[in-house]
C-alpha atoms as a PDB file:
ATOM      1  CA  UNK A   1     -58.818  69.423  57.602  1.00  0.00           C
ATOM      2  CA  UNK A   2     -55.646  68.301  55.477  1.00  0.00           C
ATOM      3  CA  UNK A   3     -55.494  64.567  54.135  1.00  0.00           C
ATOM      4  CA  UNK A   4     -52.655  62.982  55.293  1.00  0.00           C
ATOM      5  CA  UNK A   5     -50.970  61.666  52.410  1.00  0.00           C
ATOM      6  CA  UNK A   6     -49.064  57.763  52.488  1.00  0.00           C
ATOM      7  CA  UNK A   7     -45.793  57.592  50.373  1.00  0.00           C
ATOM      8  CA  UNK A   8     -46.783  54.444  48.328  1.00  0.00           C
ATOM      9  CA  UNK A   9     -44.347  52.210  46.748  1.00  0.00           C
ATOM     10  CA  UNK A  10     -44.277  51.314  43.098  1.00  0.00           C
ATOM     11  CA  UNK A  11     -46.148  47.836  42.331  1.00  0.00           C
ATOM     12  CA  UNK A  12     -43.840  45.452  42.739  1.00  0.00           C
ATOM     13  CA  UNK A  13     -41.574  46.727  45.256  1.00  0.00           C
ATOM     14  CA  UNK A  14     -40.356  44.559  47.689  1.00  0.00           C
ATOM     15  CA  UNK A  15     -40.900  46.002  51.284  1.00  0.00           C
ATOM     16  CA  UNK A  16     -39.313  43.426  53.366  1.00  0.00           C
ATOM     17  CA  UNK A  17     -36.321  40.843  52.541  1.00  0.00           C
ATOM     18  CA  UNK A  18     -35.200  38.541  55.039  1.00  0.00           C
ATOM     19  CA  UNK A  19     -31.169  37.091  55.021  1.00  0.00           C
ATOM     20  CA  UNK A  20     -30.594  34.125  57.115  1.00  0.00           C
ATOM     21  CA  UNK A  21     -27.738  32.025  57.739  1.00  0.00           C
ATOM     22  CA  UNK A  22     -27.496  28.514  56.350  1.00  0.00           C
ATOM     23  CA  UNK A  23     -27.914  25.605  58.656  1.00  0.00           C
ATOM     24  CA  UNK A  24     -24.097  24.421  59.609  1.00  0.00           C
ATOM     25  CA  UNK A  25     -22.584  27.302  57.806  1.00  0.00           C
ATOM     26  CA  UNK A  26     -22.567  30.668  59.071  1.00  0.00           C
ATOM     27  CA  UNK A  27     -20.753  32.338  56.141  1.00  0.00           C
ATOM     28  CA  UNK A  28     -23.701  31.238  53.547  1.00  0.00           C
ATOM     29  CA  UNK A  29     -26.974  32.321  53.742  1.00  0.00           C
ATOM     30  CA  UNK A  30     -30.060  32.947  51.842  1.00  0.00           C
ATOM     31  CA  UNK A  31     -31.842  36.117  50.940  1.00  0.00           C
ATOM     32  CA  UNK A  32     -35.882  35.434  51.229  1.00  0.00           C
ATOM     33  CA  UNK A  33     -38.437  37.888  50.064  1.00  0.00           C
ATOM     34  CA  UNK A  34     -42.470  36.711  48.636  1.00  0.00           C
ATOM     35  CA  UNK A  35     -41.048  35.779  44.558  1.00  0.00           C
ATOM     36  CA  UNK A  36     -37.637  36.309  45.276  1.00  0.00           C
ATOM     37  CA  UNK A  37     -34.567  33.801  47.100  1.00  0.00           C
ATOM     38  CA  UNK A  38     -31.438  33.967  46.280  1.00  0.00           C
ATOM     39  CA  UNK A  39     -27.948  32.784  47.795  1.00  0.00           C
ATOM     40  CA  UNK A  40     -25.353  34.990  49.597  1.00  0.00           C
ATOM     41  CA  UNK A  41     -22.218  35.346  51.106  1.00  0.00           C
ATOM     42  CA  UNK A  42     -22.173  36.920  54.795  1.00  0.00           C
ATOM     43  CA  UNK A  43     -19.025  37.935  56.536  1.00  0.00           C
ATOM     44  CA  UNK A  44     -16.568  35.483  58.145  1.00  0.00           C
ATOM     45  CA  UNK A  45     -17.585  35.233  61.049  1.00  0.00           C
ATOM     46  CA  UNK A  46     -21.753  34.920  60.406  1.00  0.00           C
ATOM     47  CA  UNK A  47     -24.320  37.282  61.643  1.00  0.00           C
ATOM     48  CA  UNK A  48     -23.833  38.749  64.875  1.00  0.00           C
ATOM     49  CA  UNK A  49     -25.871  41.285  67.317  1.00  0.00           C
ATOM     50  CA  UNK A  50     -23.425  42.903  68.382  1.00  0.00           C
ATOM     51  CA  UNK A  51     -20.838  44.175  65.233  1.00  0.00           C
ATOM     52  CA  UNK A  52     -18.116  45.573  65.844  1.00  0.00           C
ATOM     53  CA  UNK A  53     -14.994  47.588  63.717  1.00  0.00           C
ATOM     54  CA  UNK A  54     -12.783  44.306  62.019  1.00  0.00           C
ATOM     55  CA  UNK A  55     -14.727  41.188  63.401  1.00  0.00           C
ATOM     56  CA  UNK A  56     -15.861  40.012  59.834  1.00  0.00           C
ATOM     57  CA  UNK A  57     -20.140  39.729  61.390  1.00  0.00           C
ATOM     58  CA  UNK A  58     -22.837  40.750  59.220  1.00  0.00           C
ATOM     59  CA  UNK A  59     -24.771  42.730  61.315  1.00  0.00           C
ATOM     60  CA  UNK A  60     -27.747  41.711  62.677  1.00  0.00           C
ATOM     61  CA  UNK A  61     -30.480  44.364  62.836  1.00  0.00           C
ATOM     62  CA  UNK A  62     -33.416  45.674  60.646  1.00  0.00           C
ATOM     63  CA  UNK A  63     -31.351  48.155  57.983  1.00  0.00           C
ATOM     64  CA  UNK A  64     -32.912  50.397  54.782  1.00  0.00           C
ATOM     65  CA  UNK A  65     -30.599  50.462  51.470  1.00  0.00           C
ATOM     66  CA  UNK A  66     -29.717  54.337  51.162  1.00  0.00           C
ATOM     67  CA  UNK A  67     -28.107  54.415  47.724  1.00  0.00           C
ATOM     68  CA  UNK A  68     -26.682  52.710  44.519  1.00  0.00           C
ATOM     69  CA  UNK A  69     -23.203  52.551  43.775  1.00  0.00           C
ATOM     70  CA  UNK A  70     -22.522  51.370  40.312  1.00  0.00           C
ATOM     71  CA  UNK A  71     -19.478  51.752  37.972  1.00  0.00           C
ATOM     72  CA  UNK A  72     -20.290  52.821  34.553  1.00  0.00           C
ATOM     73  CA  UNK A  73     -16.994  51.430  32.611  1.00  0.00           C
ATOM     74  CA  UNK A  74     -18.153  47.806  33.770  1.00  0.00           C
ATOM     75  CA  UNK A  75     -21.618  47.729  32.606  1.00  0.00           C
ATOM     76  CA  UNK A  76     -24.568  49.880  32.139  1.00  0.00           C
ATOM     77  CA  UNK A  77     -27.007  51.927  34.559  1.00  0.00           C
ATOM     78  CA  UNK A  78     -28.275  49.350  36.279  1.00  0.00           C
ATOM     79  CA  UNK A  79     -32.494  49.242  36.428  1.00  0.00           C
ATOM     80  CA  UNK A  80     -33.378  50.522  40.238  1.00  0.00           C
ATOM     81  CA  UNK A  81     -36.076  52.257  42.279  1.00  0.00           C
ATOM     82  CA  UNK A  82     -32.991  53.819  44.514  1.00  0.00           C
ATOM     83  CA  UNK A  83     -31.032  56.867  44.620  1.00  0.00           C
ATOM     84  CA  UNK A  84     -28.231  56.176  42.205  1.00  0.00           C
ATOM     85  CA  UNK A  85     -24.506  57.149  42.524  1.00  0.00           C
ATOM     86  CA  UNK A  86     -22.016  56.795  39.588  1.00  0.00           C
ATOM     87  CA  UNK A  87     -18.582  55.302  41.331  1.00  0.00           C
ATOM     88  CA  UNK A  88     -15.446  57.475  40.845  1.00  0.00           C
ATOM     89  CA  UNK A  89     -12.047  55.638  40.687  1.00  0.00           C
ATOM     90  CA  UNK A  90     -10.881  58.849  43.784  1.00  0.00           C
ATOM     91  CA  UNK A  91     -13.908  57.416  45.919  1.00  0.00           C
ATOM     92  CA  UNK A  92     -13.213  55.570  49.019  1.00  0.00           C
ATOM     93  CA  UNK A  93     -15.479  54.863  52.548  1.00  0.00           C
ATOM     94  CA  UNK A  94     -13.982  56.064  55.758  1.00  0.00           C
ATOM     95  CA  UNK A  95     -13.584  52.926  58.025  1.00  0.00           C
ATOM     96  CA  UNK A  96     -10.940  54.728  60.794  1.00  0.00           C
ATOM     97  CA  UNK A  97     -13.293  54.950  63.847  1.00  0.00           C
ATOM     98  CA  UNK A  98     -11.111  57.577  65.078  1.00  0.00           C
ATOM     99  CA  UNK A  99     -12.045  59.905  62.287  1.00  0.00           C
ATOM    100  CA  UNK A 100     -14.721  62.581  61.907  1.00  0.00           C
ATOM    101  CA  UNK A 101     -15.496  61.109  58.784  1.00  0.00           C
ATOM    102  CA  UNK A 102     -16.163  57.254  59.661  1.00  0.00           C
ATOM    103  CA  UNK A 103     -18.629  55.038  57.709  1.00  0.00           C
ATOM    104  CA  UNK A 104     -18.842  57.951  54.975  1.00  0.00           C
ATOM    105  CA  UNK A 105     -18.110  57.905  51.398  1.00  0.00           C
ATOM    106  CA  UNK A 106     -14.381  60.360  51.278  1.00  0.00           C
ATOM    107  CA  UNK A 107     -12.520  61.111  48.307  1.00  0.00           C
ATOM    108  CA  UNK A 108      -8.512  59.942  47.530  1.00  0.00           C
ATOM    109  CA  UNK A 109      -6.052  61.496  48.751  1.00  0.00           C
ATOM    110  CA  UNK A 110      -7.144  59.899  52.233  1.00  0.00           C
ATOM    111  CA  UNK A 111      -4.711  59.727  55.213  1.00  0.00           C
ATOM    112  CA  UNK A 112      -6.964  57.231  57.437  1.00  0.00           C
ATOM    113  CA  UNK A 113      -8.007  53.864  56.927  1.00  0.00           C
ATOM    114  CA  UNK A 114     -10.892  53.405  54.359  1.00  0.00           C
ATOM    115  CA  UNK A 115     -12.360  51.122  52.064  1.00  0.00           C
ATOM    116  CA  UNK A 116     -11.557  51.236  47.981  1.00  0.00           C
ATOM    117  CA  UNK A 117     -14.731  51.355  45.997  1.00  0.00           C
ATOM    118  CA  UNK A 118     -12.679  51.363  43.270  1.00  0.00           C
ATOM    119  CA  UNK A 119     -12.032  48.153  43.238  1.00  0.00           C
ATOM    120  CA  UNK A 120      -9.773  45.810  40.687  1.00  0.00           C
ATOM    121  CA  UNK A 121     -11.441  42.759  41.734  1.00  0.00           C
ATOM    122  CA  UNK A 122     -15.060  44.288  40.746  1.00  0.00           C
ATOM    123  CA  UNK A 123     -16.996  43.061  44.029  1.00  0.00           C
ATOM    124  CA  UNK A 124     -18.032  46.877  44.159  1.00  0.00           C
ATOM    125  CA  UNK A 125     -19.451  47.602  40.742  1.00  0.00           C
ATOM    126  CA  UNK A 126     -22.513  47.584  42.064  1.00  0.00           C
ATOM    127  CA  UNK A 127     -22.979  48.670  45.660  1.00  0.00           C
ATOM    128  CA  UNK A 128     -26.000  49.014  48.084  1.00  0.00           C
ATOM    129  CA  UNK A 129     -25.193  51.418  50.858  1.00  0.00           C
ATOM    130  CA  UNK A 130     -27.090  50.248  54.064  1.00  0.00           C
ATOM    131  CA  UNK A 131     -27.696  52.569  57.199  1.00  0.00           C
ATOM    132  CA  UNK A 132     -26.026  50.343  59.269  1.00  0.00           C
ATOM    133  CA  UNK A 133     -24.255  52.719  62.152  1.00  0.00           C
ATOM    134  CA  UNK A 134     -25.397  56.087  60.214  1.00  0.00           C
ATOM    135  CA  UNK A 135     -27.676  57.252  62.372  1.00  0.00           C
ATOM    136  CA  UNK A 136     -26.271  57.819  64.793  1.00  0.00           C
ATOM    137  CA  UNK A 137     -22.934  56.653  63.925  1.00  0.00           C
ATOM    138  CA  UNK A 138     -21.030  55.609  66.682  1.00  0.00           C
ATOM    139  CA  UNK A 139     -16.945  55.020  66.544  1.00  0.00           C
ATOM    140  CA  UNK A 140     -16.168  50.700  66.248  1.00  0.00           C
ATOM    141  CA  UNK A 141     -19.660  49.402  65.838  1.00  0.00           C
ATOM    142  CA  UNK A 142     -19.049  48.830  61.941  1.00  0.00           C
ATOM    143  CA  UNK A 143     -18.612  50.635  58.445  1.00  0.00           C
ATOM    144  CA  UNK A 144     -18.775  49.784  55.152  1.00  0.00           C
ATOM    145  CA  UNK A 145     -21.388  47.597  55.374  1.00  0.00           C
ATOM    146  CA  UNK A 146     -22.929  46.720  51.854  1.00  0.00           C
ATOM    147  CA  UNK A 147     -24.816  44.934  49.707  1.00  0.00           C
ATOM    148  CA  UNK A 148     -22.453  43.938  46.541  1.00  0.00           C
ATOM    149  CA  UNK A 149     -20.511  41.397  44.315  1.00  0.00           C
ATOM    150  CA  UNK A 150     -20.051  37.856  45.773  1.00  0.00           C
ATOM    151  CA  UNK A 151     -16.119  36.811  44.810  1.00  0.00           C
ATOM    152  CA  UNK A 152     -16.800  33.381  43.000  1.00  0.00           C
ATOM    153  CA  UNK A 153     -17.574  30.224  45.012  1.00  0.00           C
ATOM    154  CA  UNK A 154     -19.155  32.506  47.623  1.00  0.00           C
ATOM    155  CA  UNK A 155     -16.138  33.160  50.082  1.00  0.00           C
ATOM    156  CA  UNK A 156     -17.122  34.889  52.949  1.00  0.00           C
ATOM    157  CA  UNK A 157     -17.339  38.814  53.464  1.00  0.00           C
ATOM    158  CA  UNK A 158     -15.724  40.978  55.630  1.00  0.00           C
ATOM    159  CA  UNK A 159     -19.213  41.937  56.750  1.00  0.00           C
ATOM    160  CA  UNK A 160     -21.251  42.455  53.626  1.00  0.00           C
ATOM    161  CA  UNK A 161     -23.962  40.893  52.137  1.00  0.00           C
ATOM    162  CA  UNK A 162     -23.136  39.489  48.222  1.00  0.00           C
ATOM    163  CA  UNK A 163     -24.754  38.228  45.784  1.00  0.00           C
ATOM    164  CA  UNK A 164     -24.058  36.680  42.127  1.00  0.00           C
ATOM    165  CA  UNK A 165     -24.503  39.534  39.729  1.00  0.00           C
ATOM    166  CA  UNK A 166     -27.626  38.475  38.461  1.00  0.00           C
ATOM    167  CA  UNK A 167     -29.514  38.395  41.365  1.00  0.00           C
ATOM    168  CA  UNK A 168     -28.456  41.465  42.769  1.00  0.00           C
ATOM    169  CA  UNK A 169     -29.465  43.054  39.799  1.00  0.00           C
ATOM    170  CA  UNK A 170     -33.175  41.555  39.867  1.00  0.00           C
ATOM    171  CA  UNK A 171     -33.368  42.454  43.553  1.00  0.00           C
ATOM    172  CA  UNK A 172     -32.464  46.246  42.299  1.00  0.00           C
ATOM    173  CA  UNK A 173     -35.352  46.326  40.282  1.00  0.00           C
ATOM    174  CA  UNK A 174     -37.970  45.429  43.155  1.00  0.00           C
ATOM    175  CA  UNK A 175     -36.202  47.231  45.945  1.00  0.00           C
ATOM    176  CA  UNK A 176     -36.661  51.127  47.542  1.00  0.00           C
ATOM    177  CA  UNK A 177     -35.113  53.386  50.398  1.00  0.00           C
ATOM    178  CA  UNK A 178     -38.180  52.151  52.081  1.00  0.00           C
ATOM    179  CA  UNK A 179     -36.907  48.087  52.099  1.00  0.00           C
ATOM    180  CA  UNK A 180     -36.874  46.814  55.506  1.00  0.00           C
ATOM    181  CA  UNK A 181     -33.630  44.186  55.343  1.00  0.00           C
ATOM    182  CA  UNK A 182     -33.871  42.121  57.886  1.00  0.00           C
ATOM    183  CA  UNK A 183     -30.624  40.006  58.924  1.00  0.00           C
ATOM    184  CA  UNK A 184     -31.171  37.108  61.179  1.00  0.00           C
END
């Protein structure tokens, strides 16, 4: 009889994070994981259970980071146990949930409504895809939702989760595809 074999994570890995909400503001919350906390932005209008296409909610749910988006003329290769992606300055994200191609990474020139990931402001030079709505992916119920680049004094997200540089860039190091993120 075959031995079943266990994928095992590298020492150190995180396997579960948890973001929560600050008390009294629903915009700011806190990412919690055993030797690991750091502060985040969530979207404008807090976590919610039920997200939907343009309501600024962070969704709530358990979700798995898929990828790494970094760009390459803004710093190095970042240190990470995930899949990583180089950005391209054509590369945009579906968000049209009329479109065959919603919540998916497309390439410029793009008729529908999509995200930059290109972006001058730099919230996306690094970039944590999340399965939010991939599987399946269902028309309004959310895309684009990321991990990424908090815009200084922590305004509020369309959705996303951010983080100050530096602490996105520890949690890279101790996260894999197999990181249950827990929001709310």
């Amino acid at each position: 009889m075959k031995k079943k074999r266990f994928h095992q994570e590298k020492p150190g890995t995180i396997t579960r994070l948890r973001v929560v909400a600050r008390p009294g503001c629903r915009t700011r919350g806190l990412v919690l994981a055993p030797g690991f906390a750091a502060p985040v932005a969530l979207g404008r209008t807090g976590i919610r259970h039920d997200k939907r296409e343009g309501d600024g909610a962070t969704p709530a749910g358990t979700w798995h980071p898929l990828a790494l988006r970094w760009r390459a003329d803004q710093g190095r290769q970042p240190a990470s146990r995930l899949p990583l992606h180089r950005t391209r300055p054509d590369e945009l994200w579906c968000d049209a949930p009329s479109h065959g191609r919603y919540n998916q990474p497309v390439r410029a020139p793009f008729q529908a409504s999509h995200e930059e990931m290109w972006r001058a402001d730099r919230l996306y030079d690094l970039v944590v895809v999340l399965d939010h709505n991939t599987r399946p992916r269902r028309a309004r119920r959310g895309s684009a939702v990321f991990m990424h680049l908090a815009r200084e004094g922590f305004e509020p997200t369309a959705g996303c989760i951010a983080f100050r540089r530096a602490d996105l860039l520890r949690l890279l190091a101790r996260i894999g595809p197999r990181t249950a993120i827990v929001v709310g």
